[in-house]
C-alpha atoms as a PDB file:
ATOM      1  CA  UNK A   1      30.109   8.070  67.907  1.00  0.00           C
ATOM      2  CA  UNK A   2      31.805  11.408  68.659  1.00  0.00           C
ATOM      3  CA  UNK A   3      34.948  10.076  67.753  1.00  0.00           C
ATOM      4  CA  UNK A   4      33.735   8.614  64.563  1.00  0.00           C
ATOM      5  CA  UNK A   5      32.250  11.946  63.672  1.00  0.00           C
ATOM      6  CA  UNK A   6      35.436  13.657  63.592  1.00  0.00           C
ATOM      7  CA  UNK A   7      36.766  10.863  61.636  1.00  0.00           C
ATOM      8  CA  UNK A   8      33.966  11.487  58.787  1.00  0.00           C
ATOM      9  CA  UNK A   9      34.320  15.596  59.430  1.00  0.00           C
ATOM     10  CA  UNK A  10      37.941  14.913  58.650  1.00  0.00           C
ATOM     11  CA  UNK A  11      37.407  12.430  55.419  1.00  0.00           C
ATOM     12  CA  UNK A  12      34.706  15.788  54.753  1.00  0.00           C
ATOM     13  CA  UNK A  13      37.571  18.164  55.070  1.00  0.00           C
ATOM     14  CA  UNK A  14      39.690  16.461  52.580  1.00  0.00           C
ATOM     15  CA  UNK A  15      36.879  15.450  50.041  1.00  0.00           C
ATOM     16  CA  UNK A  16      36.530  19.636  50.372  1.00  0.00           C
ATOM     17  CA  UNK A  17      40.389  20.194  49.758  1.00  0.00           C
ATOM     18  CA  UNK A  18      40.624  17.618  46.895  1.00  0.00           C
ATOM     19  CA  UNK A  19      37.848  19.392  45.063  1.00  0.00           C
ATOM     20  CA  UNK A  20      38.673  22.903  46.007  1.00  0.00           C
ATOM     21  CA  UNK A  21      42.416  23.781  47.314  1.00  0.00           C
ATOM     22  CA  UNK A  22      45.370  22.917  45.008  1.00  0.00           C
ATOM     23  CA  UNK A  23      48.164  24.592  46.369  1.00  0.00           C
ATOM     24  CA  UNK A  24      50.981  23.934  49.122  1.00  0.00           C
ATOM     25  CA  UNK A  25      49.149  22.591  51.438  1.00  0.00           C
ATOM     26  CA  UNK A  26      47.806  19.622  49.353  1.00  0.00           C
ATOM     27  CA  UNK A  27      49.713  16.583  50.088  1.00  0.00           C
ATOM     28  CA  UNK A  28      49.877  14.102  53.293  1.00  0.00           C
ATOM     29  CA  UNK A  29      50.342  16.234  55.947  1.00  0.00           C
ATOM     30  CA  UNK A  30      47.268  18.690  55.829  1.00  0.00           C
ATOM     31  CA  UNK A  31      44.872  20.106  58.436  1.00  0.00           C
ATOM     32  CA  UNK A  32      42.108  18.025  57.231  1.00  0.00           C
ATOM     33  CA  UNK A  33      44.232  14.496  57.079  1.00  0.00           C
ATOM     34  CA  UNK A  34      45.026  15.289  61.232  1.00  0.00           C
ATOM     35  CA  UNK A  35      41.191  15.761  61.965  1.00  0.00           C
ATOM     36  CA  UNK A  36      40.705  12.616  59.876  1.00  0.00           C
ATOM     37  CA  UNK A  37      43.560  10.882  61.327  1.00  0.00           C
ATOM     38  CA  UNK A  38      42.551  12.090  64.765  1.00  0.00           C
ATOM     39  CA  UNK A  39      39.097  10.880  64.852  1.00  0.00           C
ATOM     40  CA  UNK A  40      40.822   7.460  63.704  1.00  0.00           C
ATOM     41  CA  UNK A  41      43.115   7.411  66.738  1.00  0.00           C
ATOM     42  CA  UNK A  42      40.250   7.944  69.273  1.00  0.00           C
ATOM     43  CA  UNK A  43      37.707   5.814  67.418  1.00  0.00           C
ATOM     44  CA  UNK A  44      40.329   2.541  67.334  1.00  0.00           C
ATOM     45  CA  UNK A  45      41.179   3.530  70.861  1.00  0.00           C
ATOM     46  CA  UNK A  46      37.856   3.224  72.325  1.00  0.00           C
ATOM     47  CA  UNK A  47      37.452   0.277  70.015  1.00  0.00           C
ATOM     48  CA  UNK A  48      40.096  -1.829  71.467  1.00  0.00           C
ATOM     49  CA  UNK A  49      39.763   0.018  74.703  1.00  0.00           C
ATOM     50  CA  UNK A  50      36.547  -1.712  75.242  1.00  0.00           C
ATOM     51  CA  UNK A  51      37.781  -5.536  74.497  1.00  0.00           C
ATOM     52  CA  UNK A  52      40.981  -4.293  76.922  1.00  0.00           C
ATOM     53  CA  UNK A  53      39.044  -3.493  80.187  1.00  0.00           C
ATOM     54  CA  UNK A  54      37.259  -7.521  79.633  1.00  0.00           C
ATOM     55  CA  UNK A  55      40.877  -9.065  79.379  1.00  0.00           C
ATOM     56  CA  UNK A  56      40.463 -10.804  83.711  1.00  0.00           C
ATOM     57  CA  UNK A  57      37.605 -12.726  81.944  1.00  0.00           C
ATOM     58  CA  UNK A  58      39.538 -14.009  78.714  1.00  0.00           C
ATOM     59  CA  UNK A  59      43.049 -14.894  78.172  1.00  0.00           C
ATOM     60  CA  UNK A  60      43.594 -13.781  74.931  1.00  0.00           C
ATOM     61  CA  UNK A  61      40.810 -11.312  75.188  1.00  0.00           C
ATOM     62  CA  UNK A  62      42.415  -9.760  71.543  1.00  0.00           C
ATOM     63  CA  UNK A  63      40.606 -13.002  69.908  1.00  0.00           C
ATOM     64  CA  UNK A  64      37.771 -13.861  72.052  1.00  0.00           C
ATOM     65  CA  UNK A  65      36.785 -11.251  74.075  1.00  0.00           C
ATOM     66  CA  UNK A  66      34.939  -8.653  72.239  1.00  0.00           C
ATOM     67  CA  UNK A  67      31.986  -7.014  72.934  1.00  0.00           C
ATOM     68  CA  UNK A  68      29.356  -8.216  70.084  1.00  0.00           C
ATOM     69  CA  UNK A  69      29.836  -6.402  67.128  1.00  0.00           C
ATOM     70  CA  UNK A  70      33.193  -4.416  67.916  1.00  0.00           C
ATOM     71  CA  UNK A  71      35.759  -7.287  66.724  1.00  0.00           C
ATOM     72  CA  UNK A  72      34.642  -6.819  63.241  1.00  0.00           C
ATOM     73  CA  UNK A  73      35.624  -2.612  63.814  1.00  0.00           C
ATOM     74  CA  UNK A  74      38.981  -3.813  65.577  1.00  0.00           C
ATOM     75  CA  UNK A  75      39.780  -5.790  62.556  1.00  0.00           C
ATOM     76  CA  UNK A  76      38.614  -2.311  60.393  1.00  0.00           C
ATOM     77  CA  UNK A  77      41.074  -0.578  62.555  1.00  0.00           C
ATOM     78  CA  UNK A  78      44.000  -2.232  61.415  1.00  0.00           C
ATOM     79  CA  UNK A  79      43.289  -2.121  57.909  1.00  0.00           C
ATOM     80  CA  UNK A  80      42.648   2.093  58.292  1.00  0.00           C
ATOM     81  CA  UNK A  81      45.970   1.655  59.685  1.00  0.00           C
ATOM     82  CA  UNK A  82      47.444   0.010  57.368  1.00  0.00           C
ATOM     83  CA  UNK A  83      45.465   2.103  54.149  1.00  0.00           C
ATOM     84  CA  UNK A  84      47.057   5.208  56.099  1.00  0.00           C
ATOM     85  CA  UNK A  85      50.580   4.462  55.464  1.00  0.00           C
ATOM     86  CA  UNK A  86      49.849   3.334  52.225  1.00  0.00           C
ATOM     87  CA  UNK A  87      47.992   6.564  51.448  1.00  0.00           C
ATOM     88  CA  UNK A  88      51.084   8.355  52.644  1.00  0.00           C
ATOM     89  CA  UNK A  89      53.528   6.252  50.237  1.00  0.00           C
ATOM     90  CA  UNK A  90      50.990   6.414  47.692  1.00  0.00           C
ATOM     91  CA  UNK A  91      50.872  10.498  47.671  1.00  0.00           C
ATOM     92  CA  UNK A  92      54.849  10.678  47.754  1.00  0.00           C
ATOM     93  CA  UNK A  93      55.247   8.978  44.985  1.00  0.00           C
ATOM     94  CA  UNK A  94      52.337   9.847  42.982  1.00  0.00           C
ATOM     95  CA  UNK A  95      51.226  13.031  43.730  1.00  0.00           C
ATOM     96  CA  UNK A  96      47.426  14.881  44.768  1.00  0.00           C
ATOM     97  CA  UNK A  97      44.505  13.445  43.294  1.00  0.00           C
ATOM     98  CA  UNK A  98      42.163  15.615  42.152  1.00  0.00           C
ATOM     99  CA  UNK A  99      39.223  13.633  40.193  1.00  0.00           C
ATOM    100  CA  UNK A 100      38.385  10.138  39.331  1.00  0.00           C
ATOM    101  CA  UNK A 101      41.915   9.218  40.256  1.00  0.00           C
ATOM    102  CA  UNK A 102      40.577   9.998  43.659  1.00  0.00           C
ATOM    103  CA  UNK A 103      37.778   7.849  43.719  1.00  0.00           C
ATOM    104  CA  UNK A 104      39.807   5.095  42.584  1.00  0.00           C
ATOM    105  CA  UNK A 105      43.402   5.245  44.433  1.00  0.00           C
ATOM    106  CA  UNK A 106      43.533   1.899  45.604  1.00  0.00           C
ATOM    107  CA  UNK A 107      44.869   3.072  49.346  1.00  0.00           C
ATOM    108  CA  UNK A 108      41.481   5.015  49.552  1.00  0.00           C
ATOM    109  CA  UNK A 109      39.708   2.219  48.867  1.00  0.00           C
ATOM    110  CA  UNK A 110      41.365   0.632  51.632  1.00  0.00           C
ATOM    111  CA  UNK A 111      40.923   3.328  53.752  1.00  0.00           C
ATOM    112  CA  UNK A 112      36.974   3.615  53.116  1.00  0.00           C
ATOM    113  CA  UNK A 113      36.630  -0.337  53.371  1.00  0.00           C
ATOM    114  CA  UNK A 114      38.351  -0.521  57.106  1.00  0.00           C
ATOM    115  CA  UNK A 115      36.359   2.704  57.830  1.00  0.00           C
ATOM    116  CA  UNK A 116      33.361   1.517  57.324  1.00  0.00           C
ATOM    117  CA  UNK A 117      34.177  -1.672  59.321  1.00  0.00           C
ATOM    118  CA  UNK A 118      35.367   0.429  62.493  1.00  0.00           C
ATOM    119  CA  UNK A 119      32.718   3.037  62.767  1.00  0.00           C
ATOM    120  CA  UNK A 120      29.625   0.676  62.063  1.00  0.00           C
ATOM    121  CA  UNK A 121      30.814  -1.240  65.167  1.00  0.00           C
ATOM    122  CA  UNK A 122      27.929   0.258  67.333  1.00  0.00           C
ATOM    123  CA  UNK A 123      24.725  -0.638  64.541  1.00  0.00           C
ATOM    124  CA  UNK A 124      26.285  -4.608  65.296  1.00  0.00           C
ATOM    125  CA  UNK A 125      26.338  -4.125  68.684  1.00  0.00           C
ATOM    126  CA  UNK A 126      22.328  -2.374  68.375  1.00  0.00           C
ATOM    127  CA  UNK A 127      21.789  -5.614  66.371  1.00  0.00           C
ATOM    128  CA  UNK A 128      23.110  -8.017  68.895  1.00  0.00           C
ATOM    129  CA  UNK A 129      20.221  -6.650  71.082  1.00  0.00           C
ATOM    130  CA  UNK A 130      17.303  -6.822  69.174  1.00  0.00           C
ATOM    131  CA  UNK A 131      17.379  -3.565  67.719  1.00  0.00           C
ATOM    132  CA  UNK A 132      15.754  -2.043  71.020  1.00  0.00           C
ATOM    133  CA  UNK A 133      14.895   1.561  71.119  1.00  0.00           C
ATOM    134  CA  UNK A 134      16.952   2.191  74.014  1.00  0.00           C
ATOM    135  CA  UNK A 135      20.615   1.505  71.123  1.00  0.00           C
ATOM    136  CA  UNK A 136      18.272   3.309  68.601  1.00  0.00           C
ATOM    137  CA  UNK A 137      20.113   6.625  68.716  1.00  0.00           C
ATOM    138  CA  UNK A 138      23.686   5.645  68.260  1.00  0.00           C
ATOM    139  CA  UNK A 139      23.035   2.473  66.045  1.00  0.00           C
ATOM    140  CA  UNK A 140      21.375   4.938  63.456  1.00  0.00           C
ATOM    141  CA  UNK A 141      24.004   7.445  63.796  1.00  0.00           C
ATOM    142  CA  UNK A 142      27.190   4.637  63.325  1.00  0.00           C
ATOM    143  CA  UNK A 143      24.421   3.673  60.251  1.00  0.00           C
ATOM    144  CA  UNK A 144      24.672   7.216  58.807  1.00  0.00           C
ATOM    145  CA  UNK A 145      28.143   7.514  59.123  1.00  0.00           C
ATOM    146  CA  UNK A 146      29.111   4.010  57.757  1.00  0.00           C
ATOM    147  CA  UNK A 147      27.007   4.642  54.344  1.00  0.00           C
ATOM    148  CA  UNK A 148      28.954   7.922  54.004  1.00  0.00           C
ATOM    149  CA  UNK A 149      32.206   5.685  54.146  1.00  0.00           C
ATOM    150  CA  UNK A 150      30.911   3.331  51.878  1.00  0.00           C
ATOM    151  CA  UNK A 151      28.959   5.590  49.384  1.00  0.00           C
ATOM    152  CA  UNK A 152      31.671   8.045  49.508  1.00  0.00           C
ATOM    153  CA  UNK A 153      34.293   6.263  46.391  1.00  0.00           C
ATOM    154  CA  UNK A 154      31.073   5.411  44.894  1.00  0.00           C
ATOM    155  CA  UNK A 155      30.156   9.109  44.029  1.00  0.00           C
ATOM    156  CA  UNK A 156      30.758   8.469  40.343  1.00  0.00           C
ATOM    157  CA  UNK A 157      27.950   6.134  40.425  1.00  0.00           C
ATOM    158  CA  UNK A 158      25.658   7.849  42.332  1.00  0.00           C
ATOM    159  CA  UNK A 159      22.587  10.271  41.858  1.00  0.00           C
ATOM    160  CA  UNK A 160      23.954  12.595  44.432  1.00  0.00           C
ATOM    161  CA  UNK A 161      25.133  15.435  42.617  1.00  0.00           C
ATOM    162  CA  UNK A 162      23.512  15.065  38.857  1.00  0.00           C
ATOM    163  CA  UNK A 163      21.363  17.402  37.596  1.00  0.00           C
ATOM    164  CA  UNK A 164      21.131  15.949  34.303  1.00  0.00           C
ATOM    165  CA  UNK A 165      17.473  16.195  34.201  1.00  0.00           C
ATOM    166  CA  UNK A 166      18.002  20.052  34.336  1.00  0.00           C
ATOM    167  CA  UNK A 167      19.592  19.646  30.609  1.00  0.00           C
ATOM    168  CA  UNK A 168      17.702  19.231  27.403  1.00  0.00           C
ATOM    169  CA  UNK A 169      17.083  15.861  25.522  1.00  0.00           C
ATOM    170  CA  UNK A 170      17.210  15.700  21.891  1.00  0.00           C
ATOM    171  CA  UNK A 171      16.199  12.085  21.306  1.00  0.00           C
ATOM    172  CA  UNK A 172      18.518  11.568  19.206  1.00  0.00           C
ATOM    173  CA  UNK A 173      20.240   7.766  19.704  1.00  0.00           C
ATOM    174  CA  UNK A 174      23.970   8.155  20.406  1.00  0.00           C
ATOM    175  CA  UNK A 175      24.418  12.054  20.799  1.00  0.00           C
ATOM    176  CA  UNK A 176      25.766  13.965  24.224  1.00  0.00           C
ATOM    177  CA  UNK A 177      22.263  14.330  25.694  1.00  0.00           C
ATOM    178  CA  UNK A 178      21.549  10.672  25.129  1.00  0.00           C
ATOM    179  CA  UNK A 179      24.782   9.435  26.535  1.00  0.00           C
ATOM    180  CA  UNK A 180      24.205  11.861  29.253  1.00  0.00           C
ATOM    181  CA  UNK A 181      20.422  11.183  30.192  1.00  0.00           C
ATOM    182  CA  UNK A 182      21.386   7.251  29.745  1.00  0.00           C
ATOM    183  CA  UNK A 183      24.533   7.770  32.425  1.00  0.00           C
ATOM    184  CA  UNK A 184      21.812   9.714  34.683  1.00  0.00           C
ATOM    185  CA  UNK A 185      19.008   6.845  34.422  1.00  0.00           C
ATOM    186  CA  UNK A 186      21.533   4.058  35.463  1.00  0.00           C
ATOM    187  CA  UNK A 187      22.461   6.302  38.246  1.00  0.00           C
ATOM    188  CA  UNK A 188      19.042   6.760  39.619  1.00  0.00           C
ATOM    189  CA  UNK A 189      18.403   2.986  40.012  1.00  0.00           C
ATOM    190  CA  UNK A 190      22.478   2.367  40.861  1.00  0.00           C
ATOM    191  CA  UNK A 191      21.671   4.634  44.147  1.00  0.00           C
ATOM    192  CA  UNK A 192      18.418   2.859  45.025  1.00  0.00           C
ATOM    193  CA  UNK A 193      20.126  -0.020  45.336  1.00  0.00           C
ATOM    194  CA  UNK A 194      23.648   0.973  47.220  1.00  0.00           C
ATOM    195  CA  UNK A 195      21.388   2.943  49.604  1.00  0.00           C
ATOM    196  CA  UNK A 196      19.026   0.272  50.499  1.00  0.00           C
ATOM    197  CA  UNK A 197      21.517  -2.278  51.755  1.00  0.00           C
ATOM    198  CA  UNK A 198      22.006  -0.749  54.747  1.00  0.00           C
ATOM    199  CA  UNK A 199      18.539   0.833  55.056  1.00  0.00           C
ATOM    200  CA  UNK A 200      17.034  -3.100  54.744  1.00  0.00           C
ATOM    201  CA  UNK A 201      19.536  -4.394  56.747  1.00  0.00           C
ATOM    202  CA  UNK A 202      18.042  -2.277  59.629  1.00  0.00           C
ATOM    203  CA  UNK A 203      14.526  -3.386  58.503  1.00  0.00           C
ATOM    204  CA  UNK A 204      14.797  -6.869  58.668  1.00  0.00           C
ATOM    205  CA  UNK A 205      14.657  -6.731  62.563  1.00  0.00           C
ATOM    206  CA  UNK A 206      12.355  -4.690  62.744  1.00  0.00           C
ATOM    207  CA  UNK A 207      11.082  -0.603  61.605  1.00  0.00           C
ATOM    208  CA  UNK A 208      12.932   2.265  63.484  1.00  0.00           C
ATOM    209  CA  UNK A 209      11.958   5.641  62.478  1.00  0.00           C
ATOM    210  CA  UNK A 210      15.339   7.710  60.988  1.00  0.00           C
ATOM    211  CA  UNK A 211      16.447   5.005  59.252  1.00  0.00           C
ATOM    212  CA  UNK A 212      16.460   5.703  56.166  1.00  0.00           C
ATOM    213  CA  UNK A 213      16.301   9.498  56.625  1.00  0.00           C
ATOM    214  CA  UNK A 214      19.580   9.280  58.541  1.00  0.00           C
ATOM    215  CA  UNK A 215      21.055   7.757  56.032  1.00  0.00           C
ATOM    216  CA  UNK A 216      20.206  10.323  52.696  1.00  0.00           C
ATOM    217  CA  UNK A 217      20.449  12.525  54.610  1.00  0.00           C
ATOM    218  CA  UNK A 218      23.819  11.943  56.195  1.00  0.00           C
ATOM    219  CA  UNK A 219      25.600  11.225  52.500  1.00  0.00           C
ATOM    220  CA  UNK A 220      23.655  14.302  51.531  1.00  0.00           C
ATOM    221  CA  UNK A 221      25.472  16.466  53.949  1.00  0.00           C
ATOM    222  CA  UNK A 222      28.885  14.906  53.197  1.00  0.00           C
ATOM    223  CA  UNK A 223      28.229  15.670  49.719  1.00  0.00           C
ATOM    224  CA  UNK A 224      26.982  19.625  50.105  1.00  0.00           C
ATOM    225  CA  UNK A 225      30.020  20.210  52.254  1.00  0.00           C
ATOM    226  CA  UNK A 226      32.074  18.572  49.908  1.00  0.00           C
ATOM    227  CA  UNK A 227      30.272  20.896  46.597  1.00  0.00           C
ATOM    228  CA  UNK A 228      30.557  23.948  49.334  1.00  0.00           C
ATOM    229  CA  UNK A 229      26.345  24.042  49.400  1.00  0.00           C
ATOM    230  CA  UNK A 230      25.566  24.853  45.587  1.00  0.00           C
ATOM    231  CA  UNK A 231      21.109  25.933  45.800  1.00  0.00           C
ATOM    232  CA  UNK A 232      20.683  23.450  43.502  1.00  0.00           C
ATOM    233  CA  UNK A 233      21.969  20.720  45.053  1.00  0.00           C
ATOM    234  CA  UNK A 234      21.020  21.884  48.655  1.00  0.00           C
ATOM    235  CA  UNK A 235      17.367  21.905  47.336  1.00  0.00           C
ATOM    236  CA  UNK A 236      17.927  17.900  45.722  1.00  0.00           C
ATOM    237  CA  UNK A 237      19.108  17.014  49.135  1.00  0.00           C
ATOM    238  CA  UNK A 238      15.508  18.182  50.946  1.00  0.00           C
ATOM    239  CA  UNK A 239      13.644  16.915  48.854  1.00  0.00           C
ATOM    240  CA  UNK A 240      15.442  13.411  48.591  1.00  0.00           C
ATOM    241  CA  UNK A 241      15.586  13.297  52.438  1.00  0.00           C
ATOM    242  CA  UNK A 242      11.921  14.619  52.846  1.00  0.00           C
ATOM    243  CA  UNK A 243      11.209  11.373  50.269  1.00  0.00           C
ATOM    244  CA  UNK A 244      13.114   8.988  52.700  1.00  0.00           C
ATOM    245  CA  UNK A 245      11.462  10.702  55.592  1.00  0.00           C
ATOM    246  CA  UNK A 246       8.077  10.010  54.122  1.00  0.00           C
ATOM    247  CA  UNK A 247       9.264   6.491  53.449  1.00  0.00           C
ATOM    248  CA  UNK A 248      10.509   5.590  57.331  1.00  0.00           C
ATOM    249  CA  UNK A 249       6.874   6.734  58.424  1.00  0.00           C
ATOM    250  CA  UNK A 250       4.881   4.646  55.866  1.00  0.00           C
ATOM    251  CA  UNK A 251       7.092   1.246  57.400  1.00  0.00           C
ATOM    252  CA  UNK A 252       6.779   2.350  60.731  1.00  0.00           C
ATOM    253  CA  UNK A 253       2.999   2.659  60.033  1.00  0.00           C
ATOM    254  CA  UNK A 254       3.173  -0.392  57.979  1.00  0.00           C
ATOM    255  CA  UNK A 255       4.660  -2.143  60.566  1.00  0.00           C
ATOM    256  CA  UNK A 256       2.314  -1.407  63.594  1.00  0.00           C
ATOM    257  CA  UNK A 257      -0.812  -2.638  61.579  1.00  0.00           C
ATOM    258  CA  UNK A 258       0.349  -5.200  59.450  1.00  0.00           C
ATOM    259  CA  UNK A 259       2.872  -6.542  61.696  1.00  0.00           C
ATOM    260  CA  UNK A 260       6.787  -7.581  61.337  1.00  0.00           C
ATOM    261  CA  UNK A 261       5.768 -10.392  59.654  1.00  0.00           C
ATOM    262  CA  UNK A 262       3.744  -9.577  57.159  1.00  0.00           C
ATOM    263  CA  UNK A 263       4.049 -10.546  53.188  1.00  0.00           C
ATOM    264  CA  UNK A 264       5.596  -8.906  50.472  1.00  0.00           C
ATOM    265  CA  UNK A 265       6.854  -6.452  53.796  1.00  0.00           C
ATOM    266  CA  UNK A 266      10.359  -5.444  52.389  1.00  0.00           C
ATOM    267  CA  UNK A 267       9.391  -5.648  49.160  1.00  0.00           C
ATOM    268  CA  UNK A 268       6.974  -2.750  49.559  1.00  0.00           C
ATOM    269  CA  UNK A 269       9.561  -0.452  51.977  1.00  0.00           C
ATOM    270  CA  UNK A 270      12.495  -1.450  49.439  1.00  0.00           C
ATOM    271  CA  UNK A 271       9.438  -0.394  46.670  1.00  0.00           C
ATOM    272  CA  UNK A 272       8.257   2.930  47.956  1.00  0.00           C
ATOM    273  CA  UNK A 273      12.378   3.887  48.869  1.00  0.00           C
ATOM    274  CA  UNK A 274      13.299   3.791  45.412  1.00  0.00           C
ATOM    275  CA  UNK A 275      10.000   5.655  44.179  1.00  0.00           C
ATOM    276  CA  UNK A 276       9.950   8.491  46.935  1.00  0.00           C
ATOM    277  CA  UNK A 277      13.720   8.931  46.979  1.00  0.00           C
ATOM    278  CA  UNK A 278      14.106   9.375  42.902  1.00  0.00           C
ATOM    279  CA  UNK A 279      11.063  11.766  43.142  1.00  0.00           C
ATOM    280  CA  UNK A 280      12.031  13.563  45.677  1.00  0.00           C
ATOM    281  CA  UNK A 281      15.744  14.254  44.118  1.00  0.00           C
ATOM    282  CA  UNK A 282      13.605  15.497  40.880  1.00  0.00           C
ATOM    283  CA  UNK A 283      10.972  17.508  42.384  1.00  0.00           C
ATOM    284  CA  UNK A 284      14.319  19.273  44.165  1.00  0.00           C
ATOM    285  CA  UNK A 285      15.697  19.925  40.607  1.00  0.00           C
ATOM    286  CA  UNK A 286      12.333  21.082  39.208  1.00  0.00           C
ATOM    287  CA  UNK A 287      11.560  23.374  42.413  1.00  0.00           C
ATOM    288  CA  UNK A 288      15.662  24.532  42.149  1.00  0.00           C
ATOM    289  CA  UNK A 289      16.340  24.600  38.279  1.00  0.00           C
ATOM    290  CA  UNK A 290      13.330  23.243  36.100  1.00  0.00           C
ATOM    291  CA  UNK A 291      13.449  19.585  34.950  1.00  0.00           C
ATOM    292  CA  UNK A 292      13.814  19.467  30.717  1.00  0.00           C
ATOM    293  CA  UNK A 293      13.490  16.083  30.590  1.00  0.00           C
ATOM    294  CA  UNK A 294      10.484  14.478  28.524  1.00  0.00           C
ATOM    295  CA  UNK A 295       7.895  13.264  31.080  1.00  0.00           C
ATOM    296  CA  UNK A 296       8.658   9.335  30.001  1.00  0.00           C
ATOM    297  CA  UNK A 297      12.005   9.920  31.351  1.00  0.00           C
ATOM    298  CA  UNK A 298      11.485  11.161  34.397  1.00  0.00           C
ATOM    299  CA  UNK A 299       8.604   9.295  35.242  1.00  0.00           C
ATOM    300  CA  UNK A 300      10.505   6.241  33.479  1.00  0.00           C
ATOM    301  CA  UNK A 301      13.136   6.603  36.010  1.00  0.00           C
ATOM    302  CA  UNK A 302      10.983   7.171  39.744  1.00  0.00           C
ATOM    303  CA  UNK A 303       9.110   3.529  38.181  1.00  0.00           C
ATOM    304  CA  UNK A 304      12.613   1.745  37.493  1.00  0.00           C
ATOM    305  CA  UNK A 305      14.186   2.594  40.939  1.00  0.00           C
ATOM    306  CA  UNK A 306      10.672   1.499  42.332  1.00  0.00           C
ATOM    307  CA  UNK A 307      11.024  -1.762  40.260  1.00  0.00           C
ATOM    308  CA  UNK A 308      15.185  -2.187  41.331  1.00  0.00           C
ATOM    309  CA  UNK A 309      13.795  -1.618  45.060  1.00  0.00           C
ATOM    310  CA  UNK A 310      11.007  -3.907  45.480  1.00  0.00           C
ATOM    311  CA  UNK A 311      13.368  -6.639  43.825  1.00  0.00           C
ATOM    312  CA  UNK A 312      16.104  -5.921  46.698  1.00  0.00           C
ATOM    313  CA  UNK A 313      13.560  -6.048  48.869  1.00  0.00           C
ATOM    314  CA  UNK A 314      12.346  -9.374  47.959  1.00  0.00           C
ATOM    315  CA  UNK A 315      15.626 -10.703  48.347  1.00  0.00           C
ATOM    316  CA  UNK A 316      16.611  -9.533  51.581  1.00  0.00           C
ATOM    317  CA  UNK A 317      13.232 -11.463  52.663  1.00  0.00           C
ATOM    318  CA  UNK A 318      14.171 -13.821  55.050  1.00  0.00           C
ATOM    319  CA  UNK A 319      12.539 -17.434  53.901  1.00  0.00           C
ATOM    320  CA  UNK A 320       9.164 -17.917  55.500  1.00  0.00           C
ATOM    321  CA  UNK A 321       9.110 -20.286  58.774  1.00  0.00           C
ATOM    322  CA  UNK A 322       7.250 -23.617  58.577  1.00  0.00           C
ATOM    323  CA  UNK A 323       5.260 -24.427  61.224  1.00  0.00           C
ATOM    324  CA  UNK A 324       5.439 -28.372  61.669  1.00  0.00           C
ATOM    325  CA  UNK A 325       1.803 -29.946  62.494  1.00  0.00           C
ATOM    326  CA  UNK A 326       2.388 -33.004  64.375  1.00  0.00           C
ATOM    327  CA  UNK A 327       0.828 -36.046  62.284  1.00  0.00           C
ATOM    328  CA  UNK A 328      -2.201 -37.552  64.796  1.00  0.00           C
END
């Protein structure tokens, strides 16, 4: 996990330089593509370090060896590899990018794919056992960090940084606020969604308190180093992560009286995520910057990610088991 930390500090760093520094220094060979490249040496290292040491009880331990969860983050490994030399081509040839060109450059898709495959390797391994408490720690920290690879060429899409509802509405069908406050609605329930794959994914198994605040709150802190920690945005980021705080309490609560089991279970956590984390990004614009929207829209919005939510939630149900009653 340390080593996949500097790997993310390092994809920070150059999310930073892309939107801030244009100068010499901007091409392959920067100070923030060797911490990034760094924390990928050490991460795949350990990775393939840990298959290694088990090769006296496999003969091709590279195939069937692994420990549970880590061949899927060897295979990620390879590909960052691979998205690194194309990312190196890529820049000679074509230059810095500097906006949506970013997001899209097909060797940083690459490179966020394979990342996210390497450093969620430990939240498979947590799975393998059960989820216990003692894996909690580092299976929610290789969480965090995975979303912020996998949310991070997804920022277009996201709610992270808009502060539309800060801007005036005319209602007028067609015009720049409309297209604007339309963009910002589909980008409310767009995030609920993206963000709650890997928060359900964890709450399947079972509730573990920090899930989904470590995972806001991680892609929060990517983003505010990335923006250089504008108030406005700083103050979207509590409250969101206060609102996914609030949420990992209510299914942890949820959860001890209702039990694992229970119906309609991650329907109501996927539910109350897309409610509390929409109203907590707006309450962090009103507290920050005032929110001009009419009150249908906001309100429209914190109902619609609650709706999108509770939908993903029902699907990530796993089917009910039958319990056969022999015949007499």
């Amino acid at each position: 996990m340390i080593f996949s930390a500097m790997l993310i500090g390092g994809s920070a760093a150059d999310a930073w330089a892309h939107a801030n520094i244009v100068d010499e220094l901007e091409g392959f060979f920067t100070p923030w593509h060797a911490l990034l490249y760094a924390g990928f040496a050490l991460t795949a290292a350990w990775t393939f370090w840990l298959a290694y040491r088990r090769r006296t009880s496999a003969e091709r331990w590279w195939l069937d060896d692994w420990p549970a969860g880590y061949a899927v983050g060897g295979l990620g490994a390879v590909g960052f590899l691979i998205g690194g030399a194309l990312d190196m081509i890529w820049h000679t040839i074509f230059g810095v990018e500097v906006s949506l060109d970013a997001v899209l450059s097909p060797s940083h898709l690459v490179l966020a794919v394979s990342g996210t495959l390497l450093v969620t390797s430990p939240v498979r391994s947590w799975w393998a056992t059960g989820t216990t408490s003692r894996r909690a720690g580092t299976g929610l920290a290789a969480l965090a960090l995975g979303s912020v690879f996998g949310v991070l060429l997804l920022s277009h899409s996201t709610a992270f940084r808009s502060i539309t509802p800060t801007q005036a509405y005319d209602f007028v069908t067609g015009s720049p606020s409309h297209v604007a406050a339309s963009y910002a609605s589909a980008r409310y329930l767009a995030t609920t969604m993206i963000l709650l794959l890997p928060i359900l994914l964890v709450y399947r198994r079972r509730a573990v308190l920090g899930t989904a605040t470590a995972v806001v709150g991680a892609i929060f802190l990517f983003n505010l180093i990335t923006a250089e920690f504008p108030s406005v945005l700083t103050a979207v980021a509590l409250g969101a992560t206060a609102g996914a705080f609030v949420v990992d309490l209510i299914a942890v609560r949820l959860d001890a009286v209702r039990g694992p089991d229970a119906a309609l279970r991650l329907p109501i956590i996927g539910g109350l995520f897309g409610a509390l984390f929409t109203a907590g990004h707006l309450l962090g614009l009103a507290v920050a910057q005032g929110i001009a929207w009419p009150v249908e829209l906001w309100t429209g919005n914190v109902v619609l990610a609650a709706l999108g939510g509770a939908l993903l939630g029902g699907l990530a149900t796993p089917p009910a088991r039958r319990v056969e009653v022999p015949s007499p």
